[in-house]
N, C-alpha and C. Protein backbone atom coordinates (compact mmCIF):
# COMPACT_ATOMS: atom_id res chain seq x y z
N UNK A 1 36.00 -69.53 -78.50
CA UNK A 1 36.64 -68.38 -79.12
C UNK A 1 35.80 -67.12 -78.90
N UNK A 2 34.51 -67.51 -79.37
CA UNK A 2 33.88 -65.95 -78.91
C UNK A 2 33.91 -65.70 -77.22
N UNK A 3 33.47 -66.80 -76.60
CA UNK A 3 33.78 -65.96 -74.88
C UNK A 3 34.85 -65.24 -74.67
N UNK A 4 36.40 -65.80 -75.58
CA UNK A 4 37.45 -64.79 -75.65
C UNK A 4 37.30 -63.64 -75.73
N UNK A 5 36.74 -63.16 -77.21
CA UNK A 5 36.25 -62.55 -77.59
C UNK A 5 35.73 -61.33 -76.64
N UNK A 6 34.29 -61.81 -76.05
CA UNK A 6 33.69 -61.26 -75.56
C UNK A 6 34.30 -60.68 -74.24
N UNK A 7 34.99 -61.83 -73.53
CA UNK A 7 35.59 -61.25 -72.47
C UNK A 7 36.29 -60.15 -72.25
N UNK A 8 37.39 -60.16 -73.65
CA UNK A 8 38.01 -59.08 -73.68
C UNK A 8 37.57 -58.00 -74.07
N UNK A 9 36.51 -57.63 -74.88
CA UNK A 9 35.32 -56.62 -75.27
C UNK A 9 35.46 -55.81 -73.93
N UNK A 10 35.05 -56.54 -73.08
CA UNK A 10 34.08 -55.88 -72.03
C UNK A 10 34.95 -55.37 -70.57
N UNK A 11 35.87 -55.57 -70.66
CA UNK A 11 36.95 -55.23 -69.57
C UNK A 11 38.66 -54.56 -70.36
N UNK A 12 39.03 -54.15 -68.87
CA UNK A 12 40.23 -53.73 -69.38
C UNK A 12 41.43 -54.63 -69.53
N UNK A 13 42.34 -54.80 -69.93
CA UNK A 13 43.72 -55.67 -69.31
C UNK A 13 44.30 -55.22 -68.23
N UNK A 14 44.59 -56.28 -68.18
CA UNK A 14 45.39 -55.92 -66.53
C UNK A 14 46.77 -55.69 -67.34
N UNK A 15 47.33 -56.30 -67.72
CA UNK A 15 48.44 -56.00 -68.31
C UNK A 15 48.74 -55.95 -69.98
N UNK A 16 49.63 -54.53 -70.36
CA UNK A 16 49.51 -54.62 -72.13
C UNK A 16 51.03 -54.28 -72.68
N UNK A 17 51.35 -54.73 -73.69
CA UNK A 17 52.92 -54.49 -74.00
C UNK A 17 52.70 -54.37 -75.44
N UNK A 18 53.59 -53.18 -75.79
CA UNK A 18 53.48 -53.28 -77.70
C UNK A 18 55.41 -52.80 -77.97
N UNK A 19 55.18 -53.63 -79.18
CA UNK A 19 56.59 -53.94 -79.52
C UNK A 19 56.49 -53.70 -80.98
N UNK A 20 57.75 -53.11 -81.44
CA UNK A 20 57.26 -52.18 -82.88
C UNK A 20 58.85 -53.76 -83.56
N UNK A 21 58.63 -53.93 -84.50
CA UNK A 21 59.77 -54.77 -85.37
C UNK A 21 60.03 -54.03 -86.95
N UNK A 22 60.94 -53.67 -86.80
CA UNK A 22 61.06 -53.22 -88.82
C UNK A 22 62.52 -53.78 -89.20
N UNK A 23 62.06 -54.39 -90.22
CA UNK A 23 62.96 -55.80 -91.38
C UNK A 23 62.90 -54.46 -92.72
N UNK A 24 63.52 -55.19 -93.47
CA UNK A 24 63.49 -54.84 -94.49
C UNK A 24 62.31 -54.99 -95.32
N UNK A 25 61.68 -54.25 -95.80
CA UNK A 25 59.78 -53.95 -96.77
C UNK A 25 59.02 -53.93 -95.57
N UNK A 26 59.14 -54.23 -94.27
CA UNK A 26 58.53 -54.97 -93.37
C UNK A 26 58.04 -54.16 -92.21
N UNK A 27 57.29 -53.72 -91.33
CA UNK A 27 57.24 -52.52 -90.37
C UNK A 27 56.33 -53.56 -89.55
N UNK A 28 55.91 -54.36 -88.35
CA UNK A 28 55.19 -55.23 -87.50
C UNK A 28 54.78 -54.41 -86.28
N UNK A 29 53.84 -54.02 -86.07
CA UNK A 29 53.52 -53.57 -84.61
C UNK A 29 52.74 -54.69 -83.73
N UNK A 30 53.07 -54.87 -82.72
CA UNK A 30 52.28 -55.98 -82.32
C UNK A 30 51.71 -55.77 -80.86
N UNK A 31 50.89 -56.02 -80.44
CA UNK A 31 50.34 -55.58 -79.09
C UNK A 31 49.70 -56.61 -78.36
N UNK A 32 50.24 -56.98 -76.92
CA UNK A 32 49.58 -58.04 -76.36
C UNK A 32 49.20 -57.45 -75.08
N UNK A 33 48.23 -58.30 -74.97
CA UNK A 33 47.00 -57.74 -74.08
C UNK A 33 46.61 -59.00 -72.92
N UNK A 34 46.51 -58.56 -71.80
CA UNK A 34 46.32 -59.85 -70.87
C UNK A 34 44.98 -59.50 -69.87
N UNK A 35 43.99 -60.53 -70.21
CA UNK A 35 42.37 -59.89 -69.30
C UNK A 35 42.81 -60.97 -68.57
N UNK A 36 42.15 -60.83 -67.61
CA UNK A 36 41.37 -62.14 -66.36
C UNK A 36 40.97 -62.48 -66.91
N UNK A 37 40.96 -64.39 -66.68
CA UNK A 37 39.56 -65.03 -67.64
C UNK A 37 38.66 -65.56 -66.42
N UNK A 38 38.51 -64.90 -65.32
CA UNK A 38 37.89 -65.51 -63.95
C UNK A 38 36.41 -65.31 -64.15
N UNK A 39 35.68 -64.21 -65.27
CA UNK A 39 34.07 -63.92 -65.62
C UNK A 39 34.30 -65.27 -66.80
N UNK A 40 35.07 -65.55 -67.73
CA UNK A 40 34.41 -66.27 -68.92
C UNK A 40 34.31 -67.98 -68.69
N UNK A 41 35.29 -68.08 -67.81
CA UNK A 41 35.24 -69.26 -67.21
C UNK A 41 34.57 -69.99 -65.77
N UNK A 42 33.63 -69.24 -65.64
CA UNK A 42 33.35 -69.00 -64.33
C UNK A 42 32.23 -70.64 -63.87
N UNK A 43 31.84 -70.62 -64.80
CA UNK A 43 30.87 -71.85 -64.74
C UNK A 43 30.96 -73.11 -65.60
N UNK A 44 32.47 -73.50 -65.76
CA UNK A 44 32.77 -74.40 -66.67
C UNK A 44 34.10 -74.95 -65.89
N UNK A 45 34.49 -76.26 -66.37
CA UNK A 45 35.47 -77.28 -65.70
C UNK A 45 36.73 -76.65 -65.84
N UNK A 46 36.88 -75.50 -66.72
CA UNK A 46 38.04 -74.84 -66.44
C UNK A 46 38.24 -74.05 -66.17
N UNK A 47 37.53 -73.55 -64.64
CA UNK A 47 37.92 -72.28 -63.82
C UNK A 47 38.91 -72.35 -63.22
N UNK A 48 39.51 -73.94 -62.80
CA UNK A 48 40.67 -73.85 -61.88
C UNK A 48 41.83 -73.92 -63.13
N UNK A 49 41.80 -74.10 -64.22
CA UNK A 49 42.96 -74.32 -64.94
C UNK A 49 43.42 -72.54 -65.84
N UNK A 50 42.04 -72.27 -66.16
CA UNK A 50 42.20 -71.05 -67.11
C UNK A 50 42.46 -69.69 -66.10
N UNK A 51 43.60 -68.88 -66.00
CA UNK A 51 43.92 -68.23 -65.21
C UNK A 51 43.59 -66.55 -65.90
N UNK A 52 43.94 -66.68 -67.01
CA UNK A 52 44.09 -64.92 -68.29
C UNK A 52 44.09 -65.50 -69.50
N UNK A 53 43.46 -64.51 -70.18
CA UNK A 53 43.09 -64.58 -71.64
C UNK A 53 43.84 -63.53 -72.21
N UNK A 54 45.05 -64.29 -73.38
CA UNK A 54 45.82 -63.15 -73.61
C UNK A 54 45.53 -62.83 -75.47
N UNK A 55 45.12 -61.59 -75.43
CA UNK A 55 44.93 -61.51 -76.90
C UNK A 55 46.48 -60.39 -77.69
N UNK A 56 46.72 -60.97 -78.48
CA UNK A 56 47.80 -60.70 -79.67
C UNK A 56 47.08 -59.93 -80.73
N UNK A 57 47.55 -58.86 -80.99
CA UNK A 57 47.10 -57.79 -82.48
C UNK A 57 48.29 -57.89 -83.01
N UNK A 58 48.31 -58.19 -84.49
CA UNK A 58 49.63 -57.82 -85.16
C UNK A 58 49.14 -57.20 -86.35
N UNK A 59 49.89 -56.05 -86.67
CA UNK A 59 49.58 -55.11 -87.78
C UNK A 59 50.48 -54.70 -88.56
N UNK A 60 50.69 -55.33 -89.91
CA UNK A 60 51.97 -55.56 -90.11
C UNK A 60 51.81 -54.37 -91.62
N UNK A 61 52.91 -53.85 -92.08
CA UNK A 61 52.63 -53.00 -93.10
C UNK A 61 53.94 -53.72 -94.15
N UNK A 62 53.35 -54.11 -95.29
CA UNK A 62 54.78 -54.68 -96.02
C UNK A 62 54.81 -53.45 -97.60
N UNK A 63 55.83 -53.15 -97.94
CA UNK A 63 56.15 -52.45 -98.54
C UNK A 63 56.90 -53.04 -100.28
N UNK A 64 55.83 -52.99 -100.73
CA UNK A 64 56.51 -53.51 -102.18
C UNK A 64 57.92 -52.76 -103.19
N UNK A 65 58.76 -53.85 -103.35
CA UNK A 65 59.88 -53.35 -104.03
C UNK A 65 59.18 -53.14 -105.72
N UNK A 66 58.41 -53.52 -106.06
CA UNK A 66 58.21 -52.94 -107.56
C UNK A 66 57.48 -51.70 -107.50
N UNK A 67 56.49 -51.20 -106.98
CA UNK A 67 56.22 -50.41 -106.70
C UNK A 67 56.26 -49.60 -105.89
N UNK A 68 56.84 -49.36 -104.77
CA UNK A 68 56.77 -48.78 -103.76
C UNK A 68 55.51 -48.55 -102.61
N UNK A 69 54.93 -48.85 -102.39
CA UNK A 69 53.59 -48.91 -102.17
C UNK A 69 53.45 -49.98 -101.03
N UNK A 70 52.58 -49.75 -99.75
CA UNK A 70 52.72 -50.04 -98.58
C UNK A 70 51.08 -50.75 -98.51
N UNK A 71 51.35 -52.02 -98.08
CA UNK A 71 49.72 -52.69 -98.26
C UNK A 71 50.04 -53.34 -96.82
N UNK A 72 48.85 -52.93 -96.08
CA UNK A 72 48.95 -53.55 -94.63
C UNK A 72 47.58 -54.67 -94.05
N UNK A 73 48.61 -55.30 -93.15
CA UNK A 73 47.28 -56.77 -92.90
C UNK A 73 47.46 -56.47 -91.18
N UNK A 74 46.79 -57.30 -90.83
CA UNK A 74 46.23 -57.09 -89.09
C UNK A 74 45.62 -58.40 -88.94
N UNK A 75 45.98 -58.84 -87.80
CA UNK A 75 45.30 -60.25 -87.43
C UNK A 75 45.16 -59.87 -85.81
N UNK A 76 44.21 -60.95 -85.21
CA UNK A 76 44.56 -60.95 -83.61
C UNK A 76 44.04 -62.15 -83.43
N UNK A 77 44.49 -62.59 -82.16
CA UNK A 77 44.69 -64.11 -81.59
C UNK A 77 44.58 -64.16 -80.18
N UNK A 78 44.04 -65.39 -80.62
CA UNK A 78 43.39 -65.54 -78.13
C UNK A 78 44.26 -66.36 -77.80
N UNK A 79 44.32 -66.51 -76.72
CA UNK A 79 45.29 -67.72 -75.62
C UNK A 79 44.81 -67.47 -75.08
N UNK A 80 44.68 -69.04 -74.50
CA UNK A 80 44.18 -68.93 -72.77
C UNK A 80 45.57 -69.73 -72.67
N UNK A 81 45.36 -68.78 -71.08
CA UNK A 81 46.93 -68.64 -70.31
C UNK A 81 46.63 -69.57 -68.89
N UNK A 82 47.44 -70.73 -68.42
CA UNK A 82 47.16 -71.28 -67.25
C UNK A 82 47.85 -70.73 -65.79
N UNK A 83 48.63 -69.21 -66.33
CA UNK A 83 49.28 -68.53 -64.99
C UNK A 83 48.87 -67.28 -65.87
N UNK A 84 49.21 -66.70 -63.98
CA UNK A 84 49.12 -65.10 -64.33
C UNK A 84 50.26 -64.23 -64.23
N UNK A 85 50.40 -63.54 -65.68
CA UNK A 85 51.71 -62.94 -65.54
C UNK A 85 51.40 -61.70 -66.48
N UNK A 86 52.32 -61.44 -66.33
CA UNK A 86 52.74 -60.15 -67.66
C UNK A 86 52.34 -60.02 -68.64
N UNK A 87 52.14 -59.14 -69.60
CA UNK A 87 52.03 -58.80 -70.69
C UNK A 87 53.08 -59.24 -71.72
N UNK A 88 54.31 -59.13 -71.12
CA UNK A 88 55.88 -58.75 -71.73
C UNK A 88 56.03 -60.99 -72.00
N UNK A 89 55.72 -61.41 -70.15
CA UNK A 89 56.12 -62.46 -70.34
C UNK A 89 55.14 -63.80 -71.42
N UNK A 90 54.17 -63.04 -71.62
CA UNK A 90 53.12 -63.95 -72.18
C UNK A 90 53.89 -63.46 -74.07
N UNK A 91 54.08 -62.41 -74.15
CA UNK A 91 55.13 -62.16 -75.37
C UNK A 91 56.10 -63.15 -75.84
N UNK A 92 56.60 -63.17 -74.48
CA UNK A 92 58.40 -63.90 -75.03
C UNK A 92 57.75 -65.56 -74.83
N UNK A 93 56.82 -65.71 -74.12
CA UNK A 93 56.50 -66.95 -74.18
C UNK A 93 55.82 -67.74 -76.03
N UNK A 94 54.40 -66.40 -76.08
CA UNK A 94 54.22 -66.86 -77.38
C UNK A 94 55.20 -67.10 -78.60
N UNK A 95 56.24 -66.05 -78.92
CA UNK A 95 57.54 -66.02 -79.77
C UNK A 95 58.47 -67.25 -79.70
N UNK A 96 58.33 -67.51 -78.49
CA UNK A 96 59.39 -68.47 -78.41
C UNK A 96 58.93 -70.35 -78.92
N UNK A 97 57.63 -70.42 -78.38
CA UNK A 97 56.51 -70.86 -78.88
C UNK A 97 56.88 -70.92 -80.25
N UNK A 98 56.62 -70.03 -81.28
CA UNK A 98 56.08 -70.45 -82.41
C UNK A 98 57.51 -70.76 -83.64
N UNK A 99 58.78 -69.84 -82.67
CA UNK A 99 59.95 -70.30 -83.14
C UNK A 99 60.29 -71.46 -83.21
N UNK A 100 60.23 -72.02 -82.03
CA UNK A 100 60.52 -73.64 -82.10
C UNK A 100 59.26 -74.54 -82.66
N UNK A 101 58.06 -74.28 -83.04
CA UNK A 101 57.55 -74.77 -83.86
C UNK A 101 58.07 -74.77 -85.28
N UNK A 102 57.92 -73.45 -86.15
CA UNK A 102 58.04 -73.25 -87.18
C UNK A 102 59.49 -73.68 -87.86
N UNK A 103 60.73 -73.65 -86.90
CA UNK A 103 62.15 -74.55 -86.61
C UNK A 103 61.78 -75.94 -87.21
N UNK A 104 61.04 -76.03 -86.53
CA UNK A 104 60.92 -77.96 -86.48
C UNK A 104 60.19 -78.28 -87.38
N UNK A 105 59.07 -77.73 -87.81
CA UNK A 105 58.33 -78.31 -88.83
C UNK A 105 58.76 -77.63 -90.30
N UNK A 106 59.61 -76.63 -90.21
CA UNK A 106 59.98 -75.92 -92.03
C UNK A 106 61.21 -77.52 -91.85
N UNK A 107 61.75 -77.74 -91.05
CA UNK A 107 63.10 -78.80 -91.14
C UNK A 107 62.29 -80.22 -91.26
N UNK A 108 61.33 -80.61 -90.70
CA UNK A 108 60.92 -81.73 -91.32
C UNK A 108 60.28 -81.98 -92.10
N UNK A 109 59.41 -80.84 -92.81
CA UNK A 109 58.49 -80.63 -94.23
C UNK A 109 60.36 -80.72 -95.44
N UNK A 110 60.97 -79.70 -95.19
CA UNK A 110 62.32 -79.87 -96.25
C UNK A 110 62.97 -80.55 -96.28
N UNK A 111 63.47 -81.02 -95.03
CA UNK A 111 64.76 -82.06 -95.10
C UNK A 111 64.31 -83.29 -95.07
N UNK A 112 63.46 -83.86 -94.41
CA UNK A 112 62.83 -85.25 -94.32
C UNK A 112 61.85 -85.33 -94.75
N UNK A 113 61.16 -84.06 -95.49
CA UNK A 113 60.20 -84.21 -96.74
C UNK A 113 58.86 -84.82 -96.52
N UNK A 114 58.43 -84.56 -95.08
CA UNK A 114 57.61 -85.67 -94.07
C UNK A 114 56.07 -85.08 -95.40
N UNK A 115 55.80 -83.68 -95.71
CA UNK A 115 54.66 -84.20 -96.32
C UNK A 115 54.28 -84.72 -97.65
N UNK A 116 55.55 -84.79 -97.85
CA UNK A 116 55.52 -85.75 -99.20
C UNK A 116 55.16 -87.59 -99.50
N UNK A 117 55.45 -87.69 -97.40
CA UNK A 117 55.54 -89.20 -97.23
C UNK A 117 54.65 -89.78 -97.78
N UNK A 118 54.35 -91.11 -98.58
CA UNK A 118 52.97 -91.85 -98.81
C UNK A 118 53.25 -93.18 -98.10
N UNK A 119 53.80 -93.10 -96.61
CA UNK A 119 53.19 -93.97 -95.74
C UNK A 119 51.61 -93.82 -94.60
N UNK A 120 51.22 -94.81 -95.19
CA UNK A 120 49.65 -95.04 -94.84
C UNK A 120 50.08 -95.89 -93.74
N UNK A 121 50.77 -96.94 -93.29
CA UNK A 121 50.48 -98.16 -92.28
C UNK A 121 51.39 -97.51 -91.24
N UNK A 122 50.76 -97.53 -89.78
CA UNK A 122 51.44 -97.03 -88.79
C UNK A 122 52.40 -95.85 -89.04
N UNK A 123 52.02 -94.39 -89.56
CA UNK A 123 52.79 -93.24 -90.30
C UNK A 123 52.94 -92.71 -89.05
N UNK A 124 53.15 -93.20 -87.68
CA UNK A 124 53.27 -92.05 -86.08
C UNK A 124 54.47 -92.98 -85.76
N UNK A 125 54.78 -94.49 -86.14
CA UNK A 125 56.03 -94.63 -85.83
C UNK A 125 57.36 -93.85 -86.68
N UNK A 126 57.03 -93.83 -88.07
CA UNK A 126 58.13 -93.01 -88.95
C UNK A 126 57.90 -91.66 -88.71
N UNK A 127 57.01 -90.89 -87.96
CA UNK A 127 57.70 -89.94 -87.33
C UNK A 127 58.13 -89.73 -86.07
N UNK A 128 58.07 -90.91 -85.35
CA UNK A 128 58.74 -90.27 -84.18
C UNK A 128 60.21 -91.12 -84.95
N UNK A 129 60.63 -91.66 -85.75
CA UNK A 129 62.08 -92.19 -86.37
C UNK A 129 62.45 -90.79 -86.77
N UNK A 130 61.22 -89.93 -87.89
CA UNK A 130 62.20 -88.81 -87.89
C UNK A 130 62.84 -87.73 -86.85
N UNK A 131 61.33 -87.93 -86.12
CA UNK A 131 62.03 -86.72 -84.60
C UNK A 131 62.97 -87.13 -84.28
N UNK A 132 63.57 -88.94 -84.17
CA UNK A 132 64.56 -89.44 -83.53
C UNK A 132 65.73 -88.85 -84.18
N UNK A 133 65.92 -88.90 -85.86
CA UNK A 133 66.64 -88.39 -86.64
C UNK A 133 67.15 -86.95 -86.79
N UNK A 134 65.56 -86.72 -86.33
CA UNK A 134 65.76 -84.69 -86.01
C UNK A 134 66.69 -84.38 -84.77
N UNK A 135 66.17 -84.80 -83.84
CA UNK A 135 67.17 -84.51 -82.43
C UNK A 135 68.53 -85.12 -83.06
N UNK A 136 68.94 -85.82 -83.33
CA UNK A 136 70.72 -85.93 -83.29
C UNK A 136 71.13 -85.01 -84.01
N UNK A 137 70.28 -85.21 -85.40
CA UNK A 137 71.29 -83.99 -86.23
C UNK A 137 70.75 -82.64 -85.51
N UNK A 138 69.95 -82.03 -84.67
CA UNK A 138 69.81 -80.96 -84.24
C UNK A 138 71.21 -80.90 -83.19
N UNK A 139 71.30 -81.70 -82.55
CA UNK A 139 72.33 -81.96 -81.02
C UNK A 139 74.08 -81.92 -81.75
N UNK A 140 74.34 -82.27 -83.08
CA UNK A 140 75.01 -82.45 -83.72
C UNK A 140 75.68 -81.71 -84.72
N UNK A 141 74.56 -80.82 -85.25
CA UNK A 141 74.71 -80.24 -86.23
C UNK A 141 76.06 -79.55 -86.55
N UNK A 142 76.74 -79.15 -87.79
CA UNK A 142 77.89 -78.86 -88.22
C UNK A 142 77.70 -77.95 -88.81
N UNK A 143 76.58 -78.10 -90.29
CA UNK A 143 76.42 -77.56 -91.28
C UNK A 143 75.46 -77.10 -91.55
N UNK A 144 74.85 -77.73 -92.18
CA UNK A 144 73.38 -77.71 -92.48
C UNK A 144 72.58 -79.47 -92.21
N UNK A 145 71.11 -79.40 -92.47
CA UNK A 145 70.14 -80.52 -91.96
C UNK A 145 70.62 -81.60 -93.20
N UNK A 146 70.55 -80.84 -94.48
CA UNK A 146 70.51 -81.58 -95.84
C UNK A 146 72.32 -82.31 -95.86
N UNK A 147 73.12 -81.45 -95.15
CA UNK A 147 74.89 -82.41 -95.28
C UNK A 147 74.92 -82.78 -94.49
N UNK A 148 74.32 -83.09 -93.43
CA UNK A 148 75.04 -83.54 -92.18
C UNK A 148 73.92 -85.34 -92.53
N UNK A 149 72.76 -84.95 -93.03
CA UNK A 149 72.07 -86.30 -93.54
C UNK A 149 73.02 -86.92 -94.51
N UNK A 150 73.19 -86.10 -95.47
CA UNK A 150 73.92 -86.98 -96.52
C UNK A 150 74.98 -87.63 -96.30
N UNK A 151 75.44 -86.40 -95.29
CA UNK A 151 77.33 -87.91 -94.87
C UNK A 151 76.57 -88.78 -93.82
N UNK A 152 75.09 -88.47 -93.31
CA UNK A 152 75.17 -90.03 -92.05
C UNK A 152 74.60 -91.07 -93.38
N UNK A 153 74.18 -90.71 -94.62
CA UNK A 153 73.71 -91.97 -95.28
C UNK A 153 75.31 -92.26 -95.71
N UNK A 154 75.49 -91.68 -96.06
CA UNK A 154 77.45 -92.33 -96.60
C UNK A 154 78.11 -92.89 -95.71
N UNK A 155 78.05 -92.12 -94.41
CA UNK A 155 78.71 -93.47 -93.62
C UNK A 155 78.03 -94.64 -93.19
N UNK A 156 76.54 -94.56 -93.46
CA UNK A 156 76.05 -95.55 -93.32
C UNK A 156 76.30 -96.98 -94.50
N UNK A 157 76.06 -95.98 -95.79
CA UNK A 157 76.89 -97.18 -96.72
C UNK A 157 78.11 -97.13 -96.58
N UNK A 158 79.61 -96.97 -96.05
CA UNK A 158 80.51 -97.15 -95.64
C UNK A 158 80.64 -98.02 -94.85
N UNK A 159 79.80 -98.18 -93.95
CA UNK A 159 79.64 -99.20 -92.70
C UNK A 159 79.04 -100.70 -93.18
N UNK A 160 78.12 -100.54 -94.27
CA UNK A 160 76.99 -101.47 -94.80
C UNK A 160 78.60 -102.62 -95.97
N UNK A 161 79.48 -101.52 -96.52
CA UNK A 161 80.13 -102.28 -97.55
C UNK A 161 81.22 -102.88 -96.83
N UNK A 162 81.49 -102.29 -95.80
CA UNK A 162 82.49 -103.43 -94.91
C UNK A 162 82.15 -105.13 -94.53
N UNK A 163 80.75 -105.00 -94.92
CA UNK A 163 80.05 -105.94 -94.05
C UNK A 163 79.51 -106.76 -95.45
N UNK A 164 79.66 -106.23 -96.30
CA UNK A 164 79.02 -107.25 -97.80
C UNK A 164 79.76 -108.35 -97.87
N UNK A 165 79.45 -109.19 -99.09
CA UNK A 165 80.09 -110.41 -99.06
C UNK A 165 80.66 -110.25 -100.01
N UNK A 166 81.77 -110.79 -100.44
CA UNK A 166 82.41 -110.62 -101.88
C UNK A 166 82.37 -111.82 -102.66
């Protein structure tokens, strides 16, 4: 992290893109920045893999509804990048990135409640059952994650009482 760091200190970007976002309370400026990483990696096993070091500033200003009053935060973030590209494309790459993360894991923390689980014995097979569970109802979806589960457990007991014994 600090060679990141440092790398980018000391040179210019080759390529930089800033993108302004305003939501409601919300104002985001964000600026991405793309160095060569060909000095920080220069003497380590990943000179042939690490291509640019792309650093992210986000400076976000949120605006309180009880008071009116504007309190602002700022973060920044490294990547190492294994191609060399754009400013713009290392953007839509990170975004897209963290969408389909944050997608997948707010839906399996809520709907399948994964960190609530208290399975201890083999807990990497019941989640790849839920990813299994995640992809259909994702491929499927109608409604929402929480109805489209509840009618597959109903038709599942629908299916289960055909089959009881009387």
């Amino acid at each position: 992290m600090q060679n990141a760091e440092t790398a980018c200190a000391c040179q210019h970007p080759t390529s930089s893109d800033t993108s302004i976002t305003k939501a409601r309370n919300r104002r985001e400026t964000r600026t991405v920045d793309v160095f060569s990483a060909a000095r920080a990696v220069a003497n380590t096993e990943w000179k042939h893999l690490i291509k640019g070091i792309v650093r992210v500033t986000r400076e976000v200003l949120h605006r309180s509804a009880k008071t009116g009053l504007w309190s602002s935060a700022s973060e920044v973030a490294y990547y190492l990048a294994g191609f060399d590209g754009s400013a713009s494309h290392a953007a839509i790459a990170i975004r897209s990135h963290w969408h389909i993360e944050n997608t997948l894991h707010y839906t399996r923390d809520v709907t399948f409640r994964e960190d609530l689980s208290r399975i201890r014995c083999n807990p990497g097979v019941f989640a790849r059952i839920r990813s299994f569970g995640y992809n259909i109802l994702r491929r499927n979806q109608t409604r929402t994650f929480n109805q489209d589960r509840y009618a597959a457990a109903l038709a599942g007991l629908d299916a289960l009482s055909k089959w009881s014994v009387s």
